[in-house]
PDB file of N, CA and C in Angstrom:
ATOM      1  N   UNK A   1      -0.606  10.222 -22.494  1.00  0.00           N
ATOM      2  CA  UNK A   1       0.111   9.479 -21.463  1.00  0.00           C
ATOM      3  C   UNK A   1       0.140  10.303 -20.182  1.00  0.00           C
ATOM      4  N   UNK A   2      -0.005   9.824 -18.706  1.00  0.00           N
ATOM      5  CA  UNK A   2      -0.240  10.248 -17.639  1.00  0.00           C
ATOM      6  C   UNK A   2       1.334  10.682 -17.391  1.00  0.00           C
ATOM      7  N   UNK A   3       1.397  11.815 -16.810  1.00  0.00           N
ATOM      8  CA  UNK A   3       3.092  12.412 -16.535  1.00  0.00           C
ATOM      9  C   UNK A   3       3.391  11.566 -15.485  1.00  0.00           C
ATOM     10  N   UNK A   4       2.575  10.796 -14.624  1.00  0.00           N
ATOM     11  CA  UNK A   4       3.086   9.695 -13.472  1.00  0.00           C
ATOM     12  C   UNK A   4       3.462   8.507 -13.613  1.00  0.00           C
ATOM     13  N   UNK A   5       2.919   8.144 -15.283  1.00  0.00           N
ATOM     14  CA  UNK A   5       3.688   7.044 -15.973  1.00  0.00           C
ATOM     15  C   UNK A   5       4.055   7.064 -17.178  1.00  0.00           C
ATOM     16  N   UNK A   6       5.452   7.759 -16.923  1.00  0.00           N
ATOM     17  CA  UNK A   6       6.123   7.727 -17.902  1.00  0.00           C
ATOM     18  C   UNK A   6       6.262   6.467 -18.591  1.00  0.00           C
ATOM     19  N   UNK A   7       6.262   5.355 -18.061  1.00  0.00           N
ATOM     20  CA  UNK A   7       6.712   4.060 -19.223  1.00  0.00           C
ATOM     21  C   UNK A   7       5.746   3.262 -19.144  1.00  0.00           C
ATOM     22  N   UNK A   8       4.655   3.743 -19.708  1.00  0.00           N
ATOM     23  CA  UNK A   8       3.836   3.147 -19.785  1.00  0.00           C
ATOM     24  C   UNK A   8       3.536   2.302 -21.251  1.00  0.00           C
ATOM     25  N   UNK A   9       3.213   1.089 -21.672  1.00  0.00           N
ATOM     26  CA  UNK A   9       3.067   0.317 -22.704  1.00  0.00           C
ATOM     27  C   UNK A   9       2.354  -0.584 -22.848  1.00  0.00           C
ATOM     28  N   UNK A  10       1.176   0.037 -23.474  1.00  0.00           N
ATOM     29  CA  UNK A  10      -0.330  -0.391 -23.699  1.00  0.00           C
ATOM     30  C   UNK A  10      -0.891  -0.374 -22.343  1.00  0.00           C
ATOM     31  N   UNK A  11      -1.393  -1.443 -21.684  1.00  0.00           N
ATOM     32  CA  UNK A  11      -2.033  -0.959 -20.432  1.00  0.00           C
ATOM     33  C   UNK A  11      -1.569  -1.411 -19.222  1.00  0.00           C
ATOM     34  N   UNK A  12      -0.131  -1.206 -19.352  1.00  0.00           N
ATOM     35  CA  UNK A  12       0.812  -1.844 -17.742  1.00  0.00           C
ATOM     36  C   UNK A  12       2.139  -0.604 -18.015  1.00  0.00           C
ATOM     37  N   UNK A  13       2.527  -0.576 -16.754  1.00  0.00           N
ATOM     38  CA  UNK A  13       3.774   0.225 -16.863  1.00  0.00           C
ATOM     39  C   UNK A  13       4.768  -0.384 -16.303  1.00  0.00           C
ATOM     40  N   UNK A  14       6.175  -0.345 -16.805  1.00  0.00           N
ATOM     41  CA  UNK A  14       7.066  -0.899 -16.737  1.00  0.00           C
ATOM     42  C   UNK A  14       7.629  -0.624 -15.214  1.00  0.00           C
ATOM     43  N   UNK A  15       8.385  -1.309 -15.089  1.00  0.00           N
ATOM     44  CA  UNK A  15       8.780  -0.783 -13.050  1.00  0.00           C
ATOM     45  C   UNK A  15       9.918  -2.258 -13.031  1.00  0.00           C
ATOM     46  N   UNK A  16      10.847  -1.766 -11.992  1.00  0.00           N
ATOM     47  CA  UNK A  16      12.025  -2.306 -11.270  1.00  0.00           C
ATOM     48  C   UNK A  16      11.837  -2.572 -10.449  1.00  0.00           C
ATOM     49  N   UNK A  17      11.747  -3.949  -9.525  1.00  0.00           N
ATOM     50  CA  UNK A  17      12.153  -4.715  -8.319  1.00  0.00           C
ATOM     51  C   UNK A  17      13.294  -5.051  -7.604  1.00  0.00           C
ATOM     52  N   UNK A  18      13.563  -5.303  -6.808  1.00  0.00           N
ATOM     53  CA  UNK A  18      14.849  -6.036  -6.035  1.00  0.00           C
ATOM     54  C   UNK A  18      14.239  -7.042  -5.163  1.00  0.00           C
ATOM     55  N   UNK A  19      15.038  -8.049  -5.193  1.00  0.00           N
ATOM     56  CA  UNK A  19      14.018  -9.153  -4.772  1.00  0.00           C
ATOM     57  C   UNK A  19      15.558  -9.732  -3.871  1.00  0.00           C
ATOM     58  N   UNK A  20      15.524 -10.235  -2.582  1.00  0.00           N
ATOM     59  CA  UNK A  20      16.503 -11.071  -2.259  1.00  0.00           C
ATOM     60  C   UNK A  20      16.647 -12.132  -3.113  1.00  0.00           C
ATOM     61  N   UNK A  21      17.933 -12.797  -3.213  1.00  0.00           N
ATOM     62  CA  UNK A  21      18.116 -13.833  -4.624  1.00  0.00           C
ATOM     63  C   UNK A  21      17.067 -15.073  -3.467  1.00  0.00           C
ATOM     64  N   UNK A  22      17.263 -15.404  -2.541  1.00  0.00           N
ATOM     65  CA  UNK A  22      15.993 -16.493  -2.084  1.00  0.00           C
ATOM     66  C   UNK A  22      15.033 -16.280  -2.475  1.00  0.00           C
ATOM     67  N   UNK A  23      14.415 -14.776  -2.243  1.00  0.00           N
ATOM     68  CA  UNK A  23      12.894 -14.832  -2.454  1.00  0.00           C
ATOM     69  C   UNK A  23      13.042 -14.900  -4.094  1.00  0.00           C
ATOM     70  N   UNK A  24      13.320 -14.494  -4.696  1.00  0.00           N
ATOM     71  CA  UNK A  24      13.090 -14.360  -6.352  1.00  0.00           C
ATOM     72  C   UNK A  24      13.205 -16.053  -6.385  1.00  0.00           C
ATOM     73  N   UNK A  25      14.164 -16.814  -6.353  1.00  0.00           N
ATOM     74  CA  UNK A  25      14.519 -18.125  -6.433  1.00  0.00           C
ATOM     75  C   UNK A  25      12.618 -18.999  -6.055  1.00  0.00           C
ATOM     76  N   UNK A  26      12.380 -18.896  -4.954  1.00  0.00           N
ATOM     77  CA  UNK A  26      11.013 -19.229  -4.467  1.00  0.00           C
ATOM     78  C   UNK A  26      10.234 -19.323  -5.253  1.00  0.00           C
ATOM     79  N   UNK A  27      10.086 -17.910  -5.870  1.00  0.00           N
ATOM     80  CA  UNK A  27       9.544 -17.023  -6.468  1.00  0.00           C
ATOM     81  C   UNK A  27       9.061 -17.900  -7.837  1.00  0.00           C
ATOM     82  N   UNK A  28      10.165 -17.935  -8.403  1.00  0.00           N
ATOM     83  CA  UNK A  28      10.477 -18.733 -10.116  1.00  0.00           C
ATOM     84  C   UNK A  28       9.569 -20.007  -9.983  1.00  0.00           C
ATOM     85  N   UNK A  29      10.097 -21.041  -8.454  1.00  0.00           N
ATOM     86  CA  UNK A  29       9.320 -22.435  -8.417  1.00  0.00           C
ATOM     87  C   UNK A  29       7.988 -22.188  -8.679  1.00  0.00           C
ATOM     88  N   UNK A  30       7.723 -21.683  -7.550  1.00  0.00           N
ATOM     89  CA  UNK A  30       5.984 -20.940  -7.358  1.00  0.00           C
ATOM     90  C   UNK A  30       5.730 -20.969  -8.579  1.00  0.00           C
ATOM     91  N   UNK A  31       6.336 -20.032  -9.642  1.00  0.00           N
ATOM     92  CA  UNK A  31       5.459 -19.536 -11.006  1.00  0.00           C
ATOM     93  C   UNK A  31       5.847 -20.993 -11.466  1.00  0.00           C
ATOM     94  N   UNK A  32       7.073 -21.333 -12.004  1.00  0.00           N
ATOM     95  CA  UNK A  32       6.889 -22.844 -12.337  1.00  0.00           C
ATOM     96  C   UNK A  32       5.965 -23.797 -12.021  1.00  0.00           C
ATOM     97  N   UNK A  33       5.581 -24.412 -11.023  1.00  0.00           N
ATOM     98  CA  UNK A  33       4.443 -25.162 -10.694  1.00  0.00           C
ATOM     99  C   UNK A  33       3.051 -24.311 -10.598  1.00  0.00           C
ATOM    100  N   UNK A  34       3.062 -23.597 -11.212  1.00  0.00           N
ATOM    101  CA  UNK A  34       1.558 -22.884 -11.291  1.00  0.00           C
ATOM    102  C   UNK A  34       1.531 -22.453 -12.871  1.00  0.00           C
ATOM    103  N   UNK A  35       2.362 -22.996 -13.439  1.00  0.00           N
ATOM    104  CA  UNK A  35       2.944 -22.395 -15.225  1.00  0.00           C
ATOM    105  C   UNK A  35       1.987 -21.221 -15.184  1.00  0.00           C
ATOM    106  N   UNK A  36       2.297 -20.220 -14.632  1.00  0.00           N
ATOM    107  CA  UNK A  36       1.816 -18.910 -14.712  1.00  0.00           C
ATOM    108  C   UNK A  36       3.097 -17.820 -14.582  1.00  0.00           C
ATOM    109  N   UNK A  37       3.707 -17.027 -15.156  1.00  0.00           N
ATOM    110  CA  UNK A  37       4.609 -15.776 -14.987  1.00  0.00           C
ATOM    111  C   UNK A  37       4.724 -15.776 -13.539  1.00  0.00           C
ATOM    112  N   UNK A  38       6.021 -15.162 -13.742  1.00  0.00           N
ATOM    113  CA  UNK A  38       6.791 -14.690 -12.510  1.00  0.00           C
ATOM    114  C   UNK A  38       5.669 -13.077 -12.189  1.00  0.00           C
ATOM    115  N   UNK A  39       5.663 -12.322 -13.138  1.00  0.00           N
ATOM    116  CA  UNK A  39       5.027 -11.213 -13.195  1.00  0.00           C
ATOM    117  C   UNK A  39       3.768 -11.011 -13.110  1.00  0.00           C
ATOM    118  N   UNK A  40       2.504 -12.162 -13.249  1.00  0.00           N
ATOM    119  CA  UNK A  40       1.686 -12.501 -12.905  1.00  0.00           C
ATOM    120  C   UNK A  40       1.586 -12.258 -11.555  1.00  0.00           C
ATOM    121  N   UNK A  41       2.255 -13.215 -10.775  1.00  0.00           N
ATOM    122  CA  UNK A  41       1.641 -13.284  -9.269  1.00  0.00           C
ATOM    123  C   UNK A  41       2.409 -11.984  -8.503  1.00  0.00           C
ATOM    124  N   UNK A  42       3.278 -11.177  -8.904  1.00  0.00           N
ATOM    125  CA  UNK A  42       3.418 -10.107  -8.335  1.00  0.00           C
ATOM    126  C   UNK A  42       2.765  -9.003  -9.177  1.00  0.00           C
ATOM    127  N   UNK A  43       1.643  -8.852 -10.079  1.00  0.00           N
ATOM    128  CA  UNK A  43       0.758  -8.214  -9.972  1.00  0.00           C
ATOM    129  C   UNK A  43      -0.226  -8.260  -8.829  1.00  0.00           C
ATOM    130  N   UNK A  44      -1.022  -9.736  -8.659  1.00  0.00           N
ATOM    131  CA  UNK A  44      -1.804 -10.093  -8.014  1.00  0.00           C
ATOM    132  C   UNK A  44      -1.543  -9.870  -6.212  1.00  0.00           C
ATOM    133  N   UNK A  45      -0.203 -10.037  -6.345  1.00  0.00           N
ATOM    134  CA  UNK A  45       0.045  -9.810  -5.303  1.00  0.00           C
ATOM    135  C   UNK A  45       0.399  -8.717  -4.366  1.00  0.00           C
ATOM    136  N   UNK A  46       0.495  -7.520  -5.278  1.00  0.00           N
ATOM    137  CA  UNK A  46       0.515  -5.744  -5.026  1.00  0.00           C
ATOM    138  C   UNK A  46      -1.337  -5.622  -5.165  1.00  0.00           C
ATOM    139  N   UNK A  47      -1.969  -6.027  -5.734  1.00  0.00           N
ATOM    140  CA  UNK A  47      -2.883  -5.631  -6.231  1.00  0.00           C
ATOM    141  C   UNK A  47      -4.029  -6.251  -4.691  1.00  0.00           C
ATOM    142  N   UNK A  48      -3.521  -7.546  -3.901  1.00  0.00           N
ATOM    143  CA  UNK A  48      -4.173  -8.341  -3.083  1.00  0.00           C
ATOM    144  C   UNK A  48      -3.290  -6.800  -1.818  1.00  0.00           C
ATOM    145  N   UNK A  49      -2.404  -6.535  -1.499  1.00  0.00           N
ATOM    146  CA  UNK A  49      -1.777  -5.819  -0.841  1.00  0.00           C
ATOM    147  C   UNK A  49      -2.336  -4.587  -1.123  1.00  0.00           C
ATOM    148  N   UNK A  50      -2.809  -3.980  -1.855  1.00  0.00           N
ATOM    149  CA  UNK A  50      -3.470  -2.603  -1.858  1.00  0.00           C
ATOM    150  C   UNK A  50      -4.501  -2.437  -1.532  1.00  0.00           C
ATOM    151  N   UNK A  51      -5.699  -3.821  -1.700  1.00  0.00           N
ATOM    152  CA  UNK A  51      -6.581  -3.706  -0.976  1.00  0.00           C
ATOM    153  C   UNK A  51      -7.109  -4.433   0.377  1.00  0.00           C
ATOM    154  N   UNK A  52      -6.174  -5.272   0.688  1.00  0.00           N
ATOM    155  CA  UNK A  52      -6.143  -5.406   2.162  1.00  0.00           C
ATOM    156  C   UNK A  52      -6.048  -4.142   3.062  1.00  0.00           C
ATOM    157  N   UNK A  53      -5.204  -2.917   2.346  1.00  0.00           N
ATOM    158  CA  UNK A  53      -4.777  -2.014   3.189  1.00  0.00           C
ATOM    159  C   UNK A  53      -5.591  -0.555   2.756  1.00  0.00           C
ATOM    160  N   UNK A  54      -6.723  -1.273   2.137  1.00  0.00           N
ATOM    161  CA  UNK A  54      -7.809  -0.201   1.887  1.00  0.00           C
ATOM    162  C   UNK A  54      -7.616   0.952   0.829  1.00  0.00           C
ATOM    163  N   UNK A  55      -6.683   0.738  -0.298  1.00  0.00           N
ATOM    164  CA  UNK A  55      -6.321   1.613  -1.131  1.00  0.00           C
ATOM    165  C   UNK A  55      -6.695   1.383  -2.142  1.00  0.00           C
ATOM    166  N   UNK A  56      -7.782   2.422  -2.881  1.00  0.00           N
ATOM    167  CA  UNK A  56      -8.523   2.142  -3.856  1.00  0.00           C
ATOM    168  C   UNK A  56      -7.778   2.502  -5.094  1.00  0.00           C
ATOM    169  N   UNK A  57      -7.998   1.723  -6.131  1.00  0.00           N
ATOM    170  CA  UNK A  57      -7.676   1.589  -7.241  1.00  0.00           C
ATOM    171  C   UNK A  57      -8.902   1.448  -8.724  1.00  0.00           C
ATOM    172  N   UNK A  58      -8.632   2.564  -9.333  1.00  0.00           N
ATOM    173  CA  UNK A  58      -9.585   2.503 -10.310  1.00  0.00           C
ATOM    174  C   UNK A  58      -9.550   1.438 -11.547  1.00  0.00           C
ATOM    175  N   UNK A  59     -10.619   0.854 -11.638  1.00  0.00           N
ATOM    176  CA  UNK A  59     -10.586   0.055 -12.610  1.00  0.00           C
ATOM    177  C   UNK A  59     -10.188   0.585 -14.204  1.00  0.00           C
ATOM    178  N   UNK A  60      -9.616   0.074 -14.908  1.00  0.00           N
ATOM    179  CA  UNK A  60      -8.674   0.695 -16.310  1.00  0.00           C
ATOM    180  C   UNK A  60     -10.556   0.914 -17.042  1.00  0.00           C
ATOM    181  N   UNK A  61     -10.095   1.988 -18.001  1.00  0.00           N
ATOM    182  CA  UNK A  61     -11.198   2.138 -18.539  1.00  0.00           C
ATOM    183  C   UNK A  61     -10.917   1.212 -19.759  1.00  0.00           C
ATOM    184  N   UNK A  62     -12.253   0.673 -20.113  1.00  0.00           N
ATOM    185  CA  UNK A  62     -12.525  -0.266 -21.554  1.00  0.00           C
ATOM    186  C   UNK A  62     -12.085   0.178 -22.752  1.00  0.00           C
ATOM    187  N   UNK A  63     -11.145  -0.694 -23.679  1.00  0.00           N
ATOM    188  CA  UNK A  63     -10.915   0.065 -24.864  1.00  0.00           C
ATOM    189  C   UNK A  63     -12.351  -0.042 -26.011  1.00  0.00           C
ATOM    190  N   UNK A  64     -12.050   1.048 -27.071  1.00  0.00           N
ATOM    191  CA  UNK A  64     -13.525   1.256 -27.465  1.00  0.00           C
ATOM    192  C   UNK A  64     -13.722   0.245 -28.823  1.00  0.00           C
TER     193      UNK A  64
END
């Protein structure tokens, strides 16, 4: 296990948000009418934000 992620479990690491109660509220519809996770689109959506802003991220290596 990487000492930078400590809570890590299987191949995601656990992490805390604060969300204004509007935006989270938004938030829920969005995933509701897309029946996709709340946690879904704020992967996608750190992940669309890291590389707009040019920050590379290594792809997870393949399990064997």
């Amino acid at each position: 296990m990487d000492k930078d992620t400590p809570y890590m479990r299987g191949q995601r690491a656990a992490t805390t948000i604060y969300l204004r109660p509007e935006v989270l509220r938004a938030l829920q519809r969005f995933s509701a009418s897309t029946d996709a996770p709340v946690a879904h689109h704020l992967r996608q959506a750190v992940d669309e934000y890291l590389e707009r802003h040019g920050v590379a991220v290594p792809k997870p290596k393949k399990a064997r």
